[in-house]
C-alpha atoms as a PDB file:
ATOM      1  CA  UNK A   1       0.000   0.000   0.000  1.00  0.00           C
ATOM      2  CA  UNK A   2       1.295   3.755  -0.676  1.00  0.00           C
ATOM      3  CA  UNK A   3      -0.074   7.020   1.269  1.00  0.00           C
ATOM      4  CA  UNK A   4      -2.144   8.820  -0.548  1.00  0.00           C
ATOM      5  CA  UNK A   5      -2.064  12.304  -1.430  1.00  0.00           C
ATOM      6  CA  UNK A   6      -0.080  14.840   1.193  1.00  0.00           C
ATOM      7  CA  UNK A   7       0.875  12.531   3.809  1.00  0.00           C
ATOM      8  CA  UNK A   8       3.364  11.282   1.529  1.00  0.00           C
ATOM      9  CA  UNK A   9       4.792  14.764   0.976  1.00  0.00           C
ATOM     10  CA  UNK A  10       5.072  15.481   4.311  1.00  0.00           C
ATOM     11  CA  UNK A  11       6.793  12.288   5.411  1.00  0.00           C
ATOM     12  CA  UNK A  12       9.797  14.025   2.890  1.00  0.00           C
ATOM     13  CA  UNK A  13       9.314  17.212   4.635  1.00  0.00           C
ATOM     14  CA  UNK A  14      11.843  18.159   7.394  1.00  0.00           C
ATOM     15  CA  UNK A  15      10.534  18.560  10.955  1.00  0.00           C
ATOM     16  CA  UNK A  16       9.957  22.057  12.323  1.00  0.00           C
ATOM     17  CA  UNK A  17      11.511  22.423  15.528  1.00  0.00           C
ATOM     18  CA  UNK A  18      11.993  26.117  15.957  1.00  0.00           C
ATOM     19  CA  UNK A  19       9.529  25.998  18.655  1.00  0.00           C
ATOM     20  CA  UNK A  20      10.935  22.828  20.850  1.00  0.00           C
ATOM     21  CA  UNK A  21      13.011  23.710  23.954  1.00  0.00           C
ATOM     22  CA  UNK A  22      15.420  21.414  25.417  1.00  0.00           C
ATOM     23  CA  UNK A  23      14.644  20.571  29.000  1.00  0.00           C
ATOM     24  CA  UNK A  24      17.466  20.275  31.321  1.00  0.00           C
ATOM     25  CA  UNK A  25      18.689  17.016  32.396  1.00  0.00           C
ATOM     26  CA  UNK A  26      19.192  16.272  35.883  1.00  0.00           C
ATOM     27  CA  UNK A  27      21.257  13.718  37.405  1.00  0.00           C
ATOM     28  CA  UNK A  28      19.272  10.866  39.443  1.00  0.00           C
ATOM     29  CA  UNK A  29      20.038  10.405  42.831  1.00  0.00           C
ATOM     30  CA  UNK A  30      21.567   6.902  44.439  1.00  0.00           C
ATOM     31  CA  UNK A  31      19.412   5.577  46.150  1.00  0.00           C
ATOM     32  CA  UNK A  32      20.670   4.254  50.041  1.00  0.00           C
ATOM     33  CA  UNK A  33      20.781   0.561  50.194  1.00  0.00           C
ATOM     34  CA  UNK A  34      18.169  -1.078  53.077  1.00  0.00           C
ATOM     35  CA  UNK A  35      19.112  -3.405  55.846  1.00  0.00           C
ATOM     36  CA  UNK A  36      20.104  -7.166  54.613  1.00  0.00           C
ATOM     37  CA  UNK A  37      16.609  -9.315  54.447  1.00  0.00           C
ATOM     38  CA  UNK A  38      16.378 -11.976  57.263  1.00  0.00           C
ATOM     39  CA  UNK A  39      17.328 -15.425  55.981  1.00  0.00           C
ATOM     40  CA  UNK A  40      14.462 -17.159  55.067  1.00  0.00           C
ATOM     41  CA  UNK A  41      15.832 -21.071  55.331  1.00  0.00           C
ATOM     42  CA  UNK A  42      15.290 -21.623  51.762  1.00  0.00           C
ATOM     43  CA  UNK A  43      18.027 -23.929  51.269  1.00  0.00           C
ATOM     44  CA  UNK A  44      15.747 -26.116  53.121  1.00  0.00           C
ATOM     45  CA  UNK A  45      12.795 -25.946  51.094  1.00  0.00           C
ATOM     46  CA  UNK A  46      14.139 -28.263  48.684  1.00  0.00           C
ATOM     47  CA  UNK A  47      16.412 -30.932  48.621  1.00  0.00           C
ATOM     48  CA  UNK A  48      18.175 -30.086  45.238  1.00  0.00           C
ATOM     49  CA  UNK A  49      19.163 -27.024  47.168  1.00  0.00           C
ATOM     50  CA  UNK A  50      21.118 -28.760  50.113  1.00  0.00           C
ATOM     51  CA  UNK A  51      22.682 -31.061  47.144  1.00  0.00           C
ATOM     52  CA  UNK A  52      24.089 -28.051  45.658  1.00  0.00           C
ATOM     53  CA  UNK A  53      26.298 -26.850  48.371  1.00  0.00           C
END
């Protein structure tokens, strides 16, 4: 399929971008790391996990 009529025309057109403003960038914070979870005894929910050790 082909566009029909002007939409074809415009898609050779270059963009207008007189009227865009670049928006300053700011750098993101690090974030402060949380207390170690609790150990849950997972390597006791299975046995292919005690196996692995």
């Amino acid at each position: 399929m082909q566009a029909a009529g002007p939409v074809a025309e415009k898609m050779k057109e270059v963009p207008e971008t007189s009227d865009i403003t670049p928006k300053e960038a700011k750098p993101l914070e690090k974030p402060e790391a949380g207390a170690k979870p609790p150990d849950i005894g997972a390597a006791k929910a299975s046995q292919t996990a005690t196996r692995i050790r």
